[in-house]
C-alpha atoms as a PDB file:
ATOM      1  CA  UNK A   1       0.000   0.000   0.000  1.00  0.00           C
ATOM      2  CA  UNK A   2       3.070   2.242   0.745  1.00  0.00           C
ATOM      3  CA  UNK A   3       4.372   1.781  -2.560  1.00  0.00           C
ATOM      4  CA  UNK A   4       1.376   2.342  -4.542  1.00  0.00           C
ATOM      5  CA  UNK A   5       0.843   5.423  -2.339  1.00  0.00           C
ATOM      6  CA  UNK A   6       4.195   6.920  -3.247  1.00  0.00           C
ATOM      7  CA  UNK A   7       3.845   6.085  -6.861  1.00  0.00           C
ATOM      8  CA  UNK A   8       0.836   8.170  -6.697  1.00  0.00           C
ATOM      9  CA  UNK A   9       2.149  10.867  -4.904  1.00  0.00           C
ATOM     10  CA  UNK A  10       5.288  10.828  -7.496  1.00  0.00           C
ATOM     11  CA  UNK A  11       2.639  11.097 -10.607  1.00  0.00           C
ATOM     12  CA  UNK A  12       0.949  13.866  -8.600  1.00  0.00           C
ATOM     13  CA  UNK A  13       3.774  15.763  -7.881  1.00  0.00           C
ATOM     14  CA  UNK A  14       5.675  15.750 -11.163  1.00  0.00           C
ATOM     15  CA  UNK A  15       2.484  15.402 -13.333  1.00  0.00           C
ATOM     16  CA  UNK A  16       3.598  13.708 -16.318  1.00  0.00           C
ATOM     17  CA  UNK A  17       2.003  10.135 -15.153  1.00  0.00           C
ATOM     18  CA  UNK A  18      -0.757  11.781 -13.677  1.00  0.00           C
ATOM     19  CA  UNK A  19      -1.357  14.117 -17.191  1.00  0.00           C
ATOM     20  CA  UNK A  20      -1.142  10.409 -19.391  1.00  0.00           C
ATOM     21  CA  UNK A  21      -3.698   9.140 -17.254  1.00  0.00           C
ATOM     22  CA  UNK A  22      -6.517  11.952 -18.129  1.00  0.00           C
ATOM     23  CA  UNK A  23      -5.735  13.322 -21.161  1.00  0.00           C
ATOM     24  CA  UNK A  24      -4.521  10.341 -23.548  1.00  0.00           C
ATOM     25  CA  UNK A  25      -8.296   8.409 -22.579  1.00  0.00           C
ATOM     26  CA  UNK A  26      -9.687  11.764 -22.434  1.00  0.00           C
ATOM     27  CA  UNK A  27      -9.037  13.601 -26.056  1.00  0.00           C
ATOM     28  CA  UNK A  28      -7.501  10.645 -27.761  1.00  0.00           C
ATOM     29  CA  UNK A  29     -10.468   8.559 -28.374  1.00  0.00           C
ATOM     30  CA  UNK A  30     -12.583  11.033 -29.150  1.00  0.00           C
ATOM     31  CA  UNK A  31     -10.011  12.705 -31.837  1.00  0.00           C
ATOM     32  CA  UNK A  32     -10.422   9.330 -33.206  1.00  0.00           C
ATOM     33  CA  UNK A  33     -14.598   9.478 -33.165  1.00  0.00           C
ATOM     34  CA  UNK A  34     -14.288  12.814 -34.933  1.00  0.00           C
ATOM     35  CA  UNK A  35     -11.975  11.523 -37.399  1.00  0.00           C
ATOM     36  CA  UNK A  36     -13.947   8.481 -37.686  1.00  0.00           C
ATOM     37  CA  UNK A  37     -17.202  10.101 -37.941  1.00  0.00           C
ATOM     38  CA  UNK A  38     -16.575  12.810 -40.345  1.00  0.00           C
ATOM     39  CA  UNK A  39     -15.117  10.341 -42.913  1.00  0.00           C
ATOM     40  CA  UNK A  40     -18.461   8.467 -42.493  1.00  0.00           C
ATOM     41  CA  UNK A  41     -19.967  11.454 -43.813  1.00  0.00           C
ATOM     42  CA  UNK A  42     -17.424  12.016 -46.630  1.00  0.00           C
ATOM     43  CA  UNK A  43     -18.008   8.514 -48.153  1.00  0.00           C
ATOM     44  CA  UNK A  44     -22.300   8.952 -47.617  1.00  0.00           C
ATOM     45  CA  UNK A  45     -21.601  12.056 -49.477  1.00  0.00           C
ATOM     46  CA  UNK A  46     -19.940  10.434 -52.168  1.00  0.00           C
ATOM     47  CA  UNK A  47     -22.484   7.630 -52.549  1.00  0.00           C
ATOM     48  CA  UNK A  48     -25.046  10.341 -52.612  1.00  0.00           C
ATOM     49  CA  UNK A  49     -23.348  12.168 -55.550  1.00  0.00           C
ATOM     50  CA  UNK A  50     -22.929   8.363 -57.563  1.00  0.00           C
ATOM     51  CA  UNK A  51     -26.874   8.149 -56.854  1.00  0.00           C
ATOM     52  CA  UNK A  52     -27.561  11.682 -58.689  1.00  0.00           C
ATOM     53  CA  UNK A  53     -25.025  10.763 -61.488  1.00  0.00           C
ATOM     54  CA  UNK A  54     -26.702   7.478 -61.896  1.00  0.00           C
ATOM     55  CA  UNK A  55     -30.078   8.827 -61.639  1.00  0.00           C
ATOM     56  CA  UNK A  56     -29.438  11.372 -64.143  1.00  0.00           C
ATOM     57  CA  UNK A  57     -28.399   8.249 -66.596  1.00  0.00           C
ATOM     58  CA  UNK A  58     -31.404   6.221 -65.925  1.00  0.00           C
ATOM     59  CA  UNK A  59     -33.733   8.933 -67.380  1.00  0.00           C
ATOM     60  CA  UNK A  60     -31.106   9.799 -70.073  1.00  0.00           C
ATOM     61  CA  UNK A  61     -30.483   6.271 -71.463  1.00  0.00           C
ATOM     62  CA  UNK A  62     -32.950   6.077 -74.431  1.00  0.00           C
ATOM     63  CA  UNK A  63     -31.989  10.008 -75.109  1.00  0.00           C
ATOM     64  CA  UNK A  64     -29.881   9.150 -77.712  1.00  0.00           C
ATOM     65  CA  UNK A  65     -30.746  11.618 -80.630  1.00  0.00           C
ATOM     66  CA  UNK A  66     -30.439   9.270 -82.977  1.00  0.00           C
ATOM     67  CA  UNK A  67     -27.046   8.096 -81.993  1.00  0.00           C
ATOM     68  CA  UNK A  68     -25.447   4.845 -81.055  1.00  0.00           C
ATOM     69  CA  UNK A  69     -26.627   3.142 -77.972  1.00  0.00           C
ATOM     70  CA  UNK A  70     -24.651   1.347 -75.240  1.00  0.00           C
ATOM     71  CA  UNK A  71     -25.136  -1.816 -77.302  1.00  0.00           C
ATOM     72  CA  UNK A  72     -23.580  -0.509 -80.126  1.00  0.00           C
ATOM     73  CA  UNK A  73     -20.360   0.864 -78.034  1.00  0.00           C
ATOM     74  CA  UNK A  74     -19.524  -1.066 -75.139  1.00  0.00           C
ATOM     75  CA  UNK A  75     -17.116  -3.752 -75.508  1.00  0.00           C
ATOM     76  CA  UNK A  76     -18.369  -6.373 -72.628  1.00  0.00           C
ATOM     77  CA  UNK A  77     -15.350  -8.642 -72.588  1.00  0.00           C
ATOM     78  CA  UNK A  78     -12.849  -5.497 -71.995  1.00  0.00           C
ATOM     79  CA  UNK A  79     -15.010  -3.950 -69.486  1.00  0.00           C
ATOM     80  CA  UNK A  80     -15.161  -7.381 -67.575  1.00  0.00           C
ATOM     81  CA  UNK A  81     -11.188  -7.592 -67.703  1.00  0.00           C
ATOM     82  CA  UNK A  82     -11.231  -3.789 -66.003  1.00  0.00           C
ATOM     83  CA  UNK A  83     -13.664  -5.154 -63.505  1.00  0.00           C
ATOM     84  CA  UNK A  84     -11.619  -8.245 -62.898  1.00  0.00           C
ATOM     85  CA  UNK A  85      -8.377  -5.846 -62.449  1.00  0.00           C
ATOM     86  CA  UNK A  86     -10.727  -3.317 -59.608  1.00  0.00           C
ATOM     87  CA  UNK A  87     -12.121  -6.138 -57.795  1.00  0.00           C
ATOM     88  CA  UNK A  88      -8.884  -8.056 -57.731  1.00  0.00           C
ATOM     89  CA  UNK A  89      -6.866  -4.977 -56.069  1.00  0.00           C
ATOM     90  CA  UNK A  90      -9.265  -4.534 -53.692  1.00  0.00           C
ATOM     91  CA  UNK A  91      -8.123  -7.998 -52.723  1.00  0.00           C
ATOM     92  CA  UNK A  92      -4.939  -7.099 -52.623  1.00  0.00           C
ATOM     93  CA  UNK A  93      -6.048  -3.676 -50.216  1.00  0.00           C
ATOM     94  CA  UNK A  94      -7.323  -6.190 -47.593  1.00  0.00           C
ATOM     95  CA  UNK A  95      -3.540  -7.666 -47.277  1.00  0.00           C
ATOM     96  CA  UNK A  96      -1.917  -4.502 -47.369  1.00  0.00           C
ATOM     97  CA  UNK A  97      -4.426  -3.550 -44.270  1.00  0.00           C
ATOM     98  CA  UNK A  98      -3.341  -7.129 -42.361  1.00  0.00           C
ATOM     99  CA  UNK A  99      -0.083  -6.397 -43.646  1.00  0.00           C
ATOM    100  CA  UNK A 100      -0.157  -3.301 -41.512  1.00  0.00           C
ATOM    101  CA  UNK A 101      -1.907  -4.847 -38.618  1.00  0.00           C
ATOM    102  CA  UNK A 102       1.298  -6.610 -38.317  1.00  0.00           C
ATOM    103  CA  UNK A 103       3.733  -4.412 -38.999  1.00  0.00           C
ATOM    104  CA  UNK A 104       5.419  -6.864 -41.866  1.00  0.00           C
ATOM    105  CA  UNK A 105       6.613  -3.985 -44.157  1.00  0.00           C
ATOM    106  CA  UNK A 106       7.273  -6.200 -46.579  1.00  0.00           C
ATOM    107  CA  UNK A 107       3.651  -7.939 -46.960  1.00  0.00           C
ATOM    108  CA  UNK A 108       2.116  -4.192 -46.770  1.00  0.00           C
ATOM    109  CA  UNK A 109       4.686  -2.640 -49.653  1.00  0.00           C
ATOM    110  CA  UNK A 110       4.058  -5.335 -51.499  1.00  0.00           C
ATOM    111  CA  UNK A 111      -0.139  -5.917 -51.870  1.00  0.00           C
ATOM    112  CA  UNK A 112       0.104  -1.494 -51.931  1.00  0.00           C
ATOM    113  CA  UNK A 113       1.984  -2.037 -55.251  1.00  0.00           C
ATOM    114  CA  UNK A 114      -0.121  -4.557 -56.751  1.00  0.00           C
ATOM    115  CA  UNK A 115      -3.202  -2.481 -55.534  1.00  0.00           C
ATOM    116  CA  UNK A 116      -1.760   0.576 -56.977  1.00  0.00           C
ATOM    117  CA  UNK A 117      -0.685  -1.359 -60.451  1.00  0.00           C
ATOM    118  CA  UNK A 118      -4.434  -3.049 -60.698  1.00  0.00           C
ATOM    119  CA  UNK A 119      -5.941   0.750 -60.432  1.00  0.00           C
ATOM    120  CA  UNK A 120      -3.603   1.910 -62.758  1.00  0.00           C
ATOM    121  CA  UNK A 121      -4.759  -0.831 -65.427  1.00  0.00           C
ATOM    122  CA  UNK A 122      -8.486   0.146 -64.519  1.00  0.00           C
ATOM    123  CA  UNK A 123      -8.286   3.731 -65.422  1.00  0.00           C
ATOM    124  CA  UNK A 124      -5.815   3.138 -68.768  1.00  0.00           C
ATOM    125  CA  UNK A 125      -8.610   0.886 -69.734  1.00  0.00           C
ATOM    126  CA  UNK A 126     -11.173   3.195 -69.026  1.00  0.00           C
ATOM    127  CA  UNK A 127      -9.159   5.643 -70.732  1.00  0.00           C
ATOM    128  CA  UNK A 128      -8.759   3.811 -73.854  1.00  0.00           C
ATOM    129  CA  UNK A 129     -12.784   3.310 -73.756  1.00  0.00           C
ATOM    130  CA  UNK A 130     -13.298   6.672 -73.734  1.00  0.00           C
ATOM    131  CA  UNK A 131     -10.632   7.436 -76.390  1.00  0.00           C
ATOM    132  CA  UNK A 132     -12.276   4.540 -78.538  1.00  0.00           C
ATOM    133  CA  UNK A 133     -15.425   6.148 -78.324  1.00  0.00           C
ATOM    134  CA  UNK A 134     -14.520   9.676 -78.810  1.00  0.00           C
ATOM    135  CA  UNK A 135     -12.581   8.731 -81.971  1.00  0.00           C
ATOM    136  CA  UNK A 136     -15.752   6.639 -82.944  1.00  0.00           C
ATOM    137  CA  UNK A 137     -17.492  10.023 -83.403  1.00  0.00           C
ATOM    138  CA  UNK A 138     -19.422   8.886 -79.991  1.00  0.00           C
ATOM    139  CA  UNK A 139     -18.193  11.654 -77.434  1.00  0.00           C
ATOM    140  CA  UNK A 140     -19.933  13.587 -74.401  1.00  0.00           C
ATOM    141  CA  UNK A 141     -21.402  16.117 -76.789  1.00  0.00           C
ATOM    142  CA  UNK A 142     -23.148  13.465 -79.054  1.00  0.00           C
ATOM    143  CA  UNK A 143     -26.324  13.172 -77.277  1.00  0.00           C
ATOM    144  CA  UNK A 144     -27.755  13.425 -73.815  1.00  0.00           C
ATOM    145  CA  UNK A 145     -27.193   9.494 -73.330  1.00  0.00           C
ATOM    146  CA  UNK A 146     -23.151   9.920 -73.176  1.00  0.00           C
ATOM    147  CA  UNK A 147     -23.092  13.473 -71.759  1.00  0.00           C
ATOM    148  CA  UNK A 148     -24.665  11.092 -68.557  1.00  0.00           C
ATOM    149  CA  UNK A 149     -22.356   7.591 -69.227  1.00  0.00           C
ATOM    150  CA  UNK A 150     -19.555  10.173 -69.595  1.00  0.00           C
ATOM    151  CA  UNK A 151     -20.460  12.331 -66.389  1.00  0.00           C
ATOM    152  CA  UNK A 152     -20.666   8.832 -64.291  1.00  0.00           C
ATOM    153  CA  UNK A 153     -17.936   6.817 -65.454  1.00  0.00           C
ATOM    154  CA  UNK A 154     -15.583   9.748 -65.745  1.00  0.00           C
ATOM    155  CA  UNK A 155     -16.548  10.416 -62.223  1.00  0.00           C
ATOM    156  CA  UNK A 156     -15.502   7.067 -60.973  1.00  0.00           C
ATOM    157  CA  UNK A 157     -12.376   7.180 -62.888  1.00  0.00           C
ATOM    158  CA  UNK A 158     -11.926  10.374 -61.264  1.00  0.00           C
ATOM    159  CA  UNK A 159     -11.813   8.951 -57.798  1.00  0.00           C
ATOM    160  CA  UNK A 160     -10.020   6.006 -58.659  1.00  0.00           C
ATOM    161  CA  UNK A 161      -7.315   8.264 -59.680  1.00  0.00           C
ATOM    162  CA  UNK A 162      -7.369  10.279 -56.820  1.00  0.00           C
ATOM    163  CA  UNK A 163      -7.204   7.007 -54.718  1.00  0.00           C
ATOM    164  CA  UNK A 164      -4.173   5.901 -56.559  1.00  0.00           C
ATOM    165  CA  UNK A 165      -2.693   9.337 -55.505  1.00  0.00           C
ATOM    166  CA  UNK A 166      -4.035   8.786 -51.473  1.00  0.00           C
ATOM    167  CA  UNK A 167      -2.169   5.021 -52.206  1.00  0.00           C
ATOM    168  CA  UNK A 168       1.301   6.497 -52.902  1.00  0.00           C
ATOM    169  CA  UNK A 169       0.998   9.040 -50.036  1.00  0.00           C
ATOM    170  CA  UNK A 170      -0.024   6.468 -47.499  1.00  0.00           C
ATOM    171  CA  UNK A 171       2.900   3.982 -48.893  1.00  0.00           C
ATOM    172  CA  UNK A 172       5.894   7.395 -48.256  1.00  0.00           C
ATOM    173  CA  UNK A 173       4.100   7.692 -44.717  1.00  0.00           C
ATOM    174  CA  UNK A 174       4.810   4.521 -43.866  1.00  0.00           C
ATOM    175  CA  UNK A 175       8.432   4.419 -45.148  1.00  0.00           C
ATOM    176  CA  UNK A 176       9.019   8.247 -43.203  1.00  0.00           C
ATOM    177  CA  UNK A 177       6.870   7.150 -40.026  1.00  0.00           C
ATOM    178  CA  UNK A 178       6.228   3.867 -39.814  1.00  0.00           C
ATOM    179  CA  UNK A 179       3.210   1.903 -38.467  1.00  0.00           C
ATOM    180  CA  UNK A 180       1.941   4.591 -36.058  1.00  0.00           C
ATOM    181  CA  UNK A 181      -1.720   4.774 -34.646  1.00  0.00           C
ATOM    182  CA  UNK A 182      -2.099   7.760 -36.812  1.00  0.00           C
ATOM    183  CA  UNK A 183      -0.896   6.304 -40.061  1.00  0.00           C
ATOM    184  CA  UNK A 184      -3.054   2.872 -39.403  1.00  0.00           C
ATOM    185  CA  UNK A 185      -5.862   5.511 -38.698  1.00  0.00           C
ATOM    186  CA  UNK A 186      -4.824   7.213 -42.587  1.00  0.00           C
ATOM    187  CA  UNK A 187      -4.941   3.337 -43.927  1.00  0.00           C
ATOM    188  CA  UNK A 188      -8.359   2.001 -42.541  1.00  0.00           C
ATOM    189  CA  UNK A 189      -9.621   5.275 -44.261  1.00  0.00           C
ATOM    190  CA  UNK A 190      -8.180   4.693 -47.400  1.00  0.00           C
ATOM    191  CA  UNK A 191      -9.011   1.119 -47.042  1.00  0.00           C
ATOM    192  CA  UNK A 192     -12.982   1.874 -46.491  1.00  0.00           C
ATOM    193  CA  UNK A 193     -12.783   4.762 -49.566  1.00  0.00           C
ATOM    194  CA  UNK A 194     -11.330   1.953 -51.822  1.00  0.00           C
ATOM    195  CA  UNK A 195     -13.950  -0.651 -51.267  1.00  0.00           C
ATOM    196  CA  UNK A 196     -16.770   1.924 -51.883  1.00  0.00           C
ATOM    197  CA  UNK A 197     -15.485   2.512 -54.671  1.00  0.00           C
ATOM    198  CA  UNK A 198     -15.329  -0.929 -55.996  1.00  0.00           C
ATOM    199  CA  UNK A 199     -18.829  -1.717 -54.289  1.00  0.00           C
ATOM    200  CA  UNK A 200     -19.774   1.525 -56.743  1.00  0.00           C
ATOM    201  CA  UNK A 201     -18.322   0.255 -59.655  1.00  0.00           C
ATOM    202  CA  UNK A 202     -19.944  -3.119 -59.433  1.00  0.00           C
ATOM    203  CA  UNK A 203     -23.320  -1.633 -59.380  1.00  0.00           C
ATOM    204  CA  UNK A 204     -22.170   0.717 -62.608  1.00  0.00           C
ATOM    205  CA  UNK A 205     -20.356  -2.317 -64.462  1.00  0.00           C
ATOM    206  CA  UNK A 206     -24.225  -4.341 -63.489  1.00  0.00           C
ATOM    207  CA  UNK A 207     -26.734  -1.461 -64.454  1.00  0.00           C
ATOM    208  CA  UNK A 208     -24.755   0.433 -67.277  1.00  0.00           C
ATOM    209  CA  UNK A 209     -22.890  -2.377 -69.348  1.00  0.00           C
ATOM    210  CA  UNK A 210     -25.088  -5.590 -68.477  1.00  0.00           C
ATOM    211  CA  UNK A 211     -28.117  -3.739 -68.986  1.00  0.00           C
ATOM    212  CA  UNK A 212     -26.907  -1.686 -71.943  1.00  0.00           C
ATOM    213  CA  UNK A 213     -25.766  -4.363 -74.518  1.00  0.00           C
ATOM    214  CA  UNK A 214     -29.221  -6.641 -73.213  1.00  0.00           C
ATOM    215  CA  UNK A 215     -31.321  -6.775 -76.413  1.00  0.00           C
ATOM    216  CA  UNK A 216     -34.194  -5.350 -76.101  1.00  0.00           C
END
């Protein structure tokens, strides 16, 4: 009893123990609420932006002005190989975030590069599409129909690119700071925005290119 008494006259006195004790439970976890909370919102935000764009193409697909239709442009087996490559490096974005849960450096750098290289082949891929199309005489200014395929593919392209960019940052953090509760905050958050993404582009790749090329 002595001894625990002293100890806590020692963290009274000198108040570093005593300041660890209140403020670390104190402002920590909720830092990490906030954090967690407002990114919440940022990726409901996102979804609800993907509803408008997608809402705006469901009353725009058959305004086509005499113009091709998404059977006549889209190219099923390539789009399936550009799913293949997004779903598949979201696989490897799981290992990269167990990777990081145990600090194996090597596991983490390693599914990061092969996330970052699958992305990379979505959006050349997507690029090509749009170059093939363009080319074709089919661009954003050719009817109403690919103003709105345009406005929501581009604008998951958009944010896959962006997440490539997020990738890269979170892979030098890592190499300048290591596996700190801050940085393994940074990952889970990338980690979440990169599955919505694909869980986004599985419901495009189903409603815009399965339904488009169905005869009708």
């Amino acid at each position: 009893m002595s001894a625990l008494a002293e100890n806590y006259q020692g963290a009274v006195a000198g108040g570093g123990h005593a300041q660890q004790l209140t403020e670390e439970p104190e402002h920590g976890p909720s830092k990490r609420i906030v954090v967690a909370y407002g990114f919440w919102i940022f990726l409901i935000s996102d979804i609800i932006l993907f509803a408008a764009l997608f809402a705006s193409y469901a009353v725009l697909t058959d305004a086509t002005a005499g113009g091709p239709r998404g059977r006549d442009l889209f190219e099923l087996p390539i789009v399936a190989f550009e799913t293949a490559c997004l779903l598949l490096s979201t696989v490897f974005c799981g290992i990269a975030g167990i990777g990081a849960q145990a600090r194996r450096k090597g596991m983490y750098y390693g599914a990061m590069a092969a996330t970052f290289v699958l992305g990379a082949t979505f959006v050349a891929i997507e690029l090509h599409e749009f170059a093939t199309m363009i080319e074709a005489g089919a661009g954003p200014s050719r009817s109403a129909f690919l103003s709105a395929f345009f406005a929501l593919i581009g604008c998951h392209g958009l944010h896959v690119s962006a997440g490539l960019l997020w990738l890269l940052t979170m892979m030098a953090q890592v190499y300048a700071k290591g596996f700190r509760a801050d940085i393994q905050r940074r990952l889970l958050c990338f980690a979440l925005f990169w599955h919505t993404l694909d869980i986004i582009w599985v419901a495009l790749f189903s409603l815009v290119y399965l339904v488009g090329v169905a005869p009708r």
